[in-house]
Protein backbone atom coordinates (compact mmCIF):
# COMPACT_ATOMS: atom_id res chain seq x y z
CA UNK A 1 -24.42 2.68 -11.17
CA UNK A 2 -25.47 5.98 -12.62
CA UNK A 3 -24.67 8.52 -15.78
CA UNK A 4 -21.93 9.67 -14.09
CA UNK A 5 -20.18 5.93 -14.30
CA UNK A 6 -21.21 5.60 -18.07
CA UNK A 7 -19.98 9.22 -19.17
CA UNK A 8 -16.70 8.90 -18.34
CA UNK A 9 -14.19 6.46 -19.82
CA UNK A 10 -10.62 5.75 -18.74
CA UNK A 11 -8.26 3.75 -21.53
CA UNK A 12 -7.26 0.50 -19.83
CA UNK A 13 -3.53 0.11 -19.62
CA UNK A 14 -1.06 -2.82 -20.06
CA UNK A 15 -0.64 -5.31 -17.16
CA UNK A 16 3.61 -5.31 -16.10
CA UNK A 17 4.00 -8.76 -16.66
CA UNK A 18 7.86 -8.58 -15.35
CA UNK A 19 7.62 -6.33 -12.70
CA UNK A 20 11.28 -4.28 -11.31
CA UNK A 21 11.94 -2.48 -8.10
CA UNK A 22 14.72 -0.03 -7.80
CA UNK A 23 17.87 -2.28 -6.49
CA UNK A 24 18.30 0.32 -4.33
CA UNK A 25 15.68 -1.85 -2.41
CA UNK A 26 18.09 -4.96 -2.87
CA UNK A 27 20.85 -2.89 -1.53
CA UNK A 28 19.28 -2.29 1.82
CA UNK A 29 18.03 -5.89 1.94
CA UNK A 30 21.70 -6.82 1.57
CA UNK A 31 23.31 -4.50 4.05
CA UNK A 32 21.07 -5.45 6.90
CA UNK A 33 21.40 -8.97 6.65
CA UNK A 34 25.32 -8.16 6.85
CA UNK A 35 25.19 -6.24 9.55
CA UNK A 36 23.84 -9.22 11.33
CA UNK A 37 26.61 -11.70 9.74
CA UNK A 38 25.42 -12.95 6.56
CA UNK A 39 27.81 -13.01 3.52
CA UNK A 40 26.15 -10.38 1.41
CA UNK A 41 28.19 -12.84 -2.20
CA UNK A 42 26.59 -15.87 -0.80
CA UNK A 43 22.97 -13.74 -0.31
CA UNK A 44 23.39 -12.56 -3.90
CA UNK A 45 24.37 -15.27 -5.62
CA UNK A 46 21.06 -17.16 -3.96
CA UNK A 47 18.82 -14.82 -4.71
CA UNK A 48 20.36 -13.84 -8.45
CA UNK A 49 21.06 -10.17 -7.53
CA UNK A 50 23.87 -9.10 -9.94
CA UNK A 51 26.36 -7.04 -8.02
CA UNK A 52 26.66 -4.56 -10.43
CA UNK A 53 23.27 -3.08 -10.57
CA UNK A 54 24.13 -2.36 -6.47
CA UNK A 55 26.84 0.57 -8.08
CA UNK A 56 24.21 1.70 -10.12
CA UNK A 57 21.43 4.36 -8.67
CA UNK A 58 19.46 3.55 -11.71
CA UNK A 59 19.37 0.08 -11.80
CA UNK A 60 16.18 -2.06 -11.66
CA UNK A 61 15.84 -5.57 -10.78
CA UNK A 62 13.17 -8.36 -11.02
CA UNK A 63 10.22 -8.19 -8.19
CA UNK A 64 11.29 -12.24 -7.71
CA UNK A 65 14.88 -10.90 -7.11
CA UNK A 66 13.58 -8.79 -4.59
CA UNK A 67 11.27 -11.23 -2.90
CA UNK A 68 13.76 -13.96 -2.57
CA UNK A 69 16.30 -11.56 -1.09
CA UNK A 70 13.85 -11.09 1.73
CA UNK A 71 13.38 -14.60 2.26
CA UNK A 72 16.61 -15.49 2.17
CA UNK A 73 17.78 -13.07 4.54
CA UNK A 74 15.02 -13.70 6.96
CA UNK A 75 15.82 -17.70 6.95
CA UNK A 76 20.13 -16.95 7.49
CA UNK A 77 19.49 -14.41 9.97
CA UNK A 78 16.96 -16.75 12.00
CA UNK A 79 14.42 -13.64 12.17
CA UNK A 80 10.94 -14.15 11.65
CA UNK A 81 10.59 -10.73 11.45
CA UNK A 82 13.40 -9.29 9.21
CA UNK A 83 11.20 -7.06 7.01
CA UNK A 84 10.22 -5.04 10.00
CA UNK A 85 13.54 -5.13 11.84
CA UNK A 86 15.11 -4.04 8.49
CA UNK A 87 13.05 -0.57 8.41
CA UNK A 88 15.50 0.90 11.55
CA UNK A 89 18.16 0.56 9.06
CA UNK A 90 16.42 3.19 7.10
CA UNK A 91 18.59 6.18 6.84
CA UNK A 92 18.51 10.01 4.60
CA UNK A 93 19.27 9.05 0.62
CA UNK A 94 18.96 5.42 1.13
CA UNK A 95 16.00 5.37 -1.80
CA UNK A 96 17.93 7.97 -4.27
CA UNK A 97 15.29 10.35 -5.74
CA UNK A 98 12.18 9.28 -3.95
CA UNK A 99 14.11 9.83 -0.47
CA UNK A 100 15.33 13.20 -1.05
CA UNK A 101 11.75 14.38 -2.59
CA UNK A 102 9.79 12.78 0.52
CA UNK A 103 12.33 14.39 3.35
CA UNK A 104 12.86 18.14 1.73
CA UNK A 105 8.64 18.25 2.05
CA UNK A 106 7.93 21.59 3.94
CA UNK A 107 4.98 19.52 5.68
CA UNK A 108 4.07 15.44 6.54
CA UNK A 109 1.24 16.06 4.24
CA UNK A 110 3.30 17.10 1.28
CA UNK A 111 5.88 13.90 2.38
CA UNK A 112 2.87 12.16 2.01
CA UNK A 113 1.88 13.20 -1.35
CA UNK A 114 5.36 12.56 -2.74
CA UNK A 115 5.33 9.27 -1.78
CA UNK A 116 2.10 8.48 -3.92
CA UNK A 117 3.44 10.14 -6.44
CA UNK A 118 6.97 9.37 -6.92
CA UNK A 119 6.71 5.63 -5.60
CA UNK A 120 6.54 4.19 -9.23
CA UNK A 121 10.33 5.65 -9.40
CA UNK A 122 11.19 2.39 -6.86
CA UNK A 123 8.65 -0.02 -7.90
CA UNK A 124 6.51 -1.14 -10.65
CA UNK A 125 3.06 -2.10 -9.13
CA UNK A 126 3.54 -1.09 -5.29
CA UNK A 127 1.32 2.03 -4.74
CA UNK A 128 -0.09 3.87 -1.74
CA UNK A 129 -3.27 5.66 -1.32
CA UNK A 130 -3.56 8.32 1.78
CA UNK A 131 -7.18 9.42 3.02
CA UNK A 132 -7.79 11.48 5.43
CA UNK A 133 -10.86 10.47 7.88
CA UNK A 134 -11.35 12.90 10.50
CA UNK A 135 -9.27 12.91 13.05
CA UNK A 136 -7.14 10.20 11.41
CA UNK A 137 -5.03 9.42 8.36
CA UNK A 138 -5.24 5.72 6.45
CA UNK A 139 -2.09 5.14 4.24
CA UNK A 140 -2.97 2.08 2.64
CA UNK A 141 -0.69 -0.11 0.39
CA UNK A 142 -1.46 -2.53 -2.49
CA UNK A 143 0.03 -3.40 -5.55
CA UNK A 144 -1.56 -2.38 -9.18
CA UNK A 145 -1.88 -5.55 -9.50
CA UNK A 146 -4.71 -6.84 -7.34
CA UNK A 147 -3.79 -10.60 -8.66
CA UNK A 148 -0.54 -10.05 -7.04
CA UNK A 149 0.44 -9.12 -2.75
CA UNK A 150 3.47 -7.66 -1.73
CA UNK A 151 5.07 -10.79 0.70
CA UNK A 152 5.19 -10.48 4.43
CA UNK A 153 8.94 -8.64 5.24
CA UNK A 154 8.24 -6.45 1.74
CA UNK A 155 4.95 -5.67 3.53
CA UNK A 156 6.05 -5.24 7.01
CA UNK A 157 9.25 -3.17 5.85
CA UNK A 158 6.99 -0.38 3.87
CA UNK A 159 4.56 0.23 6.91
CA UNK A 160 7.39 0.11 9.53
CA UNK A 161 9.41 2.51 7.44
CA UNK A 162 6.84 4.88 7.01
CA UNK A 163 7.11 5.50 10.68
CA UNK A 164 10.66 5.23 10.65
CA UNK A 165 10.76 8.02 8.38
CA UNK A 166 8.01 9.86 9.67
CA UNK A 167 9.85 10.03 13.12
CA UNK A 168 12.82 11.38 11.31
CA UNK A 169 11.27 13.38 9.62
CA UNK A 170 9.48 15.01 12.61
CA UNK A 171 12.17 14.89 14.90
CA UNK A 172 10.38 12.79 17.56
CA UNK A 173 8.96 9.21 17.98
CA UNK A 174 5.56 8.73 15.68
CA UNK A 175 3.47 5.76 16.64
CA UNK A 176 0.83 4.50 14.92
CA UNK A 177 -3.28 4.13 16.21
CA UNK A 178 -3.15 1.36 14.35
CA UNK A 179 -1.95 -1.17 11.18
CA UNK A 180 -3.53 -3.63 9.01
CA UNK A 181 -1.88 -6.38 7.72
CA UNK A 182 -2.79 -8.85 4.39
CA UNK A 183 -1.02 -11.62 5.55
CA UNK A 184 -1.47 -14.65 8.40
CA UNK A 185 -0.31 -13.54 11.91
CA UNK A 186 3.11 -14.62 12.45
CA UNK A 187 2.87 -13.79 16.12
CA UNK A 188 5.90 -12.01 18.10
CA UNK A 189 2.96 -9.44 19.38
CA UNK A 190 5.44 -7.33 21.27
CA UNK A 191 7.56 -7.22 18.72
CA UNK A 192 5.55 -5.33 16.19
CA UNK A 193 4.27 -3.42 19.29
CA UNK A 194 8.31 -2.04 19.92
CA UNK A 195 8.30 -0.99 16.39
CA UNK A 196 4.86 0.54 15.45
CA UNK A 197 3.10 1.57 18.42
CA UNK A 198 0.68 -1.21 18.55
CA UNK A 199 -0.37 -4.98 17.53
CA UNK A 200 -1.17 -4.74 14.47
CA UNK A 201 -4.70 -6.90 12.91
CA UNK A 202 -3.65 -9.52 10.78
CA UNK A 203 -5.74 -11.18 7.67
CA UNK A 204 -7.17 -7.71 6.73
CA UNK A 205 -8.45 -6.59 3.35
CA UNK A 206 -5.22 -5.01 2.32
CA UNK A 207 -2.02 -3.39 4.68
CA UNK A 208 -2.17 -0.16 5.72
CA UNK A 209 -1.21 2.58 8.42
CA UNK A 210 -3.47 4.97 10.53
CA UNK A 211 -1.69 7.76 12.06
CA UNK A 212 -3.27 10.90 14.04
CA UNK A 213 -4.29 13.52 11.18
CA UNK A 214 -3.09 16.52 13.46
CA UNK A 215 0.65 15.63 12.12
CA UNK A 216 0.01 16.44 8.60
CA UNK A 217 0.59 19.57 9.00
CA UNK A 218 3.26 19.76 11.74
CA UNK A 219 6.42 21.64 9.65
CA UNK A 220 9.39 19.29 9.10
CA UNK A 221 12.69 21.22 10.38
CA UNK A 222 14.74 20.16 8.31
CA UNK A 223 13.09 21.18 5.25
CA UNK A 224 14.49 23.20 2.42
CA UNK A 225 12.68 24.97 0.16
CA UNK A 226 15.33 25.68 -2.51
CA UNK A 227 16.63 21.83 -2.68
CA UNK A 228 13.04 20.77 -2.59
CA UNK A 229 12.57 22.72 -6.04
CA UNK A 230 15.53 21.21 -7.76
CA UNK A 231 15.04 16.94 -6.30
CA UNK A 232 10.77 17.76 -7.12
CA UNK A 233 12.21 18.70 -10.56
CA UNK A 234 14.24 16.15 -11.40
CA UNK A 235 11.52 13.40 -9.79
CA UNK A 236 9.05 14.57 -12.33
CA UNK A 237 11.80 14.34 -15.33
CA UNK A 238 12.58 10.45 -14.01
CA UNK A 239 8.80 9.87 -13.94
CA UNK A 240 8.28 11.50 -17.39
CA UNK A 241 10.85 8.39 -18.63
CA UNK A 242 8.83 5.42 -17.23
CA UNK A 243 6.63 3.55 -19.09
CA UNK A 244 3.08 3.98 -18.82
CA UNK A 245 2.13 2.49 -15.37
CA UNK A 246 0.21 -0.76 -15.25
CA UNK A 247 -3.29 -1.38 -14.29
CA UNK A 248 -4.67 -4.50 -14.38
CA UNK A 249 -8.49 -5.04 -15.43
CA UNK A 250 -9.06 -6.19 -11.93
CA UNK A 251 -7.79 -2.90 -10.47
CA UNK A 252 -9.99 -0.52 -13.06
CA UNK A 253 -12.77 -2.60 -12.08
CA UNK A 254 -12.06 -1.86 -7.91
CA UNK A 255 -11.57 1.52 -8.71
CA UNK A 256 -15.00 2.38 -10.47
CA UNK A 257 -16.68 0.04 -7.70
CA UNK A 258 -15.21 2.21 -5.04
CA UNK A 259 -16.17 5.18 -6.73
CA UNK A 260 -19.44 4.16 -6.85
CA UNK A 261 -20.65 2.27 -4.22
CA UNK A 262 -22.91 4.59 -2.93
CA UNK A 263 -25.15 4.10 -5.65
CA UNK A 264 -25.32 0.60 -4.82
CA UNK A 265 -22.74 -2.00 -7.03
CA UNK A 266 -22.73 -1.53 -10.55
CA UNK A 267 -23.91 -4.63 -12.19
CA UNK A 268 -21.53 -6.62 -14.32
CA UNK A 269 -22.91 -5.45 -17.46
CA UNK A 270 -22.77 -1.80 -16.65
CA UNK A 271 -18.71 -2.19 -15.92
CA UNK A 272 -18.37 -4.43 -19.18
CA UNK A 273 -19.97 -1.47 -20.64
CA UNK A 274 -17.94 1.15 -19.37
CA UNK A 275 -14.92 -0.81 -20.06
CA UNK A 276 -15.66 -1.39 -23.56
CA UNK A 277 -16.31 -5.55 -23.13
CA UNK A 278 -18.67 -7.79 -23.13
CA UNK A 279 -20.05 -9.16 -19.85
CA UNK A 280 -18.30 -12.78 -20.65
CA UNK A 281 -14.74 -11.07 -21.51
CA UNK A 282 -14.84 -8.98 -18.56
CA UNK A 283 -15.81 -12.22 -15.97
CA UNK A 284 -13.48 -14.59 -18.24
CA UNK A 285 -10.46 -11.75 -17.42
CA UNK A 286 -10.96 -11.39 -13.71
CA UNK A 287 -11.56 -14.89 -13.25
CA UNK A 288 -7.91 -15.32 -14.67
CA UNK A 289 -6.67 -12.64 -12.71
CA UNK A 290 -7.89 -14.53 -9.78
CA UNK A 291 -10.74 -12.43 -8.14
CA UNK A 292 -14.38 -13.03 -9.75
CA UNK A 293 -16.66 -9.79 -10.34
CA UNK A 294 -19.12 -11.13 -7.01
CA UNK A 295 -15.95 -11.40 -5.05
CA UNK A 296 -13.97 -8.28 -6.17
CA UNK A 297 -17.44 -6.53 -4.82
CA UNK A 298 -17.77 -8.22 -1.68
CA UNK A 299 -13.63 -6.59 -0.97
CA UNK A 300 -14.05 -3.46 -2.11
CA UNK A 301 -17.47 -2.92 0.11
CA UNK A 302 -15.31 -4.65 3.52
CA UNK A 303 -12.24 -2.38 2.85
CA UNK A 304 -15.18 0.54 2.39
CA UNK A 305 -17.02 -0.34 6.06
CA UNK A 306 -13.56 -0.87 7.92
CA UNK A 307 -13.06 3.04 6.37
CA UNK A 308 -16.15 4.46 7.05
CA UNK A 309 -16.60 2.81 10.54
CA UNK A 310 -12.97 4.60 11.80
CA UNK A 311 -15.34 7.95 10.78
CA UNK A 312 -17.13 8.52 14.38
CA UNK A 313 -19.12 11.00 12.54
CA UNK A 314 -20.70 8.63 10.39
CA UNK A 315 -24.10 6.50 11.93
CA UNK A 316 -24.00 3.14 11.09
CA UNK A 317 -27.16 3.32 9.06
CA UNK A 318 -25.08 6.28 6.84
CA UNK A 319 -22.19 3.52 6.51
CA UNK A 320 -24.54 1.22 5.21
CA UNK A 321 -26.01 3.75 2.75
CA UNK A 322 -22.45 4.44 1.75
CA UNK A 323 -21.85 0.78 0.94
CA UNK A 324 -25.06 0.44 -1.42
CA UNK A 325 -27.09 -1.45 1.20
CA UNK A 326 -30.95 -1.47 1.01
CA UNK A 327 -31.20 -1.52 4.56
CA UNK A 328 -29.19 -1.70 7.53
CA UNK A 329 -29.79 -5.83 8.24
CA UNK A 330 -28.10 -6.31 4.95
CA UNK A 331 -25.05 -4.20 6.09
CA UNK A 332 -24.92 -6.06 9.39
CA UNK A 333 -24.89 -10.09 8.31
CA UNK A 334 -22.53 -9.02 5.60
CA UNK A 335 -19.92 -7.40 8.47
CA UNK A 336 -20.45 -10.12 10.71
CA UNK A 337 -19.83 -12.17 7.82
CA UNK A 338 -16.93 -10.29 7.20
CA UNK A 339 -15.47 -10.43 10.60
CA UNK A 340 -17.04 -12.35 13.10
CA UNK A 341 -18.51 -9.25 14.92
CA UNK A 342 -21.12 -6.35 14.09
CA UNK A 343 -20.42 -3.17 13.05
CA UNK A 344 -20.89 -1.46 16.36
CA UNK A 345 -18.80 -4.53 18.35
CA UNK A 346 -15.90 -3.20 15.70
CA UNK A 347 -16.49 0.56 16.41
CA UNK A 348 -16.26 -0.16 19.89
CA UNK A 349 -13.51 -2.30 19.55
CA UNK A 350 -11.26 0.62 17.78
CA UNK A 351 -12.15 2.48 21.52
């Protein structure tokens, strides 16, 4: 860790204890389990969605809520895969504000931005972070909450939708090159194949999406400049009315550690410092937030190297340079460690 970590100093902000989603989210949940003959009262009722907030655009409902409508759903449909199946159900204004801001984009790469940006109007602690590495584009999501994951058919529904939208959007089929997934393998390989492009790698550091960079800027034909003005307008009024957004201790701490990697790991003592604590307070908090300081590093440097090894143009001995390594051999156990395989077995692998 160096000045540049110790001279600047970012307020921590208050954890969302009782995380909400838009029930716009519950809505969809509820109409495609219908559509496949489930009685949306009964689906309610189980999962203790009120029917009124479904009449109401503004409406926000409990994350559980949410979670146990995808559950349920999955179990009274008999699909094992209901999250992703859901995401072809996905049509223009479904997600109010949000919607309307990400599909009157001139560009995928302004879509893109709109969706980090204006997400918090649907959800709490879900967030998305899009980097661009060469000749590809990683849209990764996570919630704010690292103590928390998004479950399977939430997770599977966001990536599929993204290109569900993205096709739409585009006016022709986008595949991914590939998708990352949190959670166990569920199996029903073809499956996710029909629906994403590919088989997606299951038990990875966090979900995300890798599409070809040359669509960012393909124009979207259907984009209007005029409306775009007015729904960008009135996104940034709705996000001026939400509370402050939450960021647990856990995240601030994987956000200066990815920020600074390359300098080798800050030590605990040099976060604590930054963050105002003392070494004991900070360990004691992310202990109770479930993900110990020696562990939280150990994450962010494997969701680093998976990064920096989809850059061709980056040797492996820069990659390990770029993860604070001391040497190459350190890089290499700890990938191996990491995934069974060596950093060049992986690169090829991607081939």
């Amino acid at each position: 860790m160096n000045a540049a970590l110790s001279n600047r100093s970012r307020a921590g902000r208050p954890r969302a204890d009782n995380p909400r989603v838009s029930a716009r989210i519950g809505a969809l949940i509820v109409q495609a389990a219908t559509a496949r003959g489930v009685d949306a009262h009964r689906l309610m009722a189980a999962a203790g969605l009120d029917p009124a907030w479904l009449a109401d655009v503004d409406a926000r409902m409990p994350l559980a809520v949410e979670e146990r409508l995808w559950d349920l759903a999955a179990e009274w449909t008999h699909d094992p895969l209901f999250g992703l199946h859901a995401a072809a159900t996905i049509r223009p204004g479904g997600f109010d504000v949000l919607d309307y801001a990400v599909r009157t984009a001139p560009d995928l790469r302004a879509a893109l931005q709109r969706l980090v940006r204006y997400n918090r109007l649907m959800h709490d602690l879900a967030t998305f972070e899009v980097s661009v590495d060469g000749p590809t584009v990683r849209i990764t999501h996570r919630f704010a909450d690292t103590a928390r994951r998004p479950c399977r058919h939430a997770a599977e529904f966001t990536l599929a939708s993204l290109v569900v939208v993205a096709s739409q959007l585009c006016g022709e089929p986008v595949q991914a090159l590939a998708v990352d997934f949190a959670h166990p393998n569920p199996g029903h390989a073809e499956a996710y194949r029909a629906m994403l492009g590919v088989v997606p790698r299951f038990d990875a550091p966090a979900s995300c999406l890798v599409l070809s960079a040359a669509m960012l800027d393909r124009p979207v034909p259907a984009a209007d400049p005029g409306l775009s003005r007015i729904v960008t307008a009135h996104a940034e009024q709705r996000l001026a009315t939400l509370p402050s957004a939450a960021e647990t201790l856990t995240a601030q701490v994987r956000r200066l550690l990815t920020e600074h990697m390359a300098d080798g790991p800050p030590t605990l003592a040099q976060v604590a410092r930054h963050l105002h604590r003392s070494e004991r307070s900070l360990q004691r908090h992310l202990h109770a937030e479930g993900t110990p300081y020696a562990q939280l590093v150990d994450q962010v440097r494997h969701e680093l190297a998976l990064r920096y090894l989809a850059d061709e143009r980056l040797a492996l001995g820069e990659v390990a340079y770029l993860l604070g390594f001391s040497e190459p051999s350190a890089f290499h156990r700890a990938f191996k460690r990491w995934t069974g395989m060596t950093p060049s077995a992986a690169r090829r692998r991607r081939h």
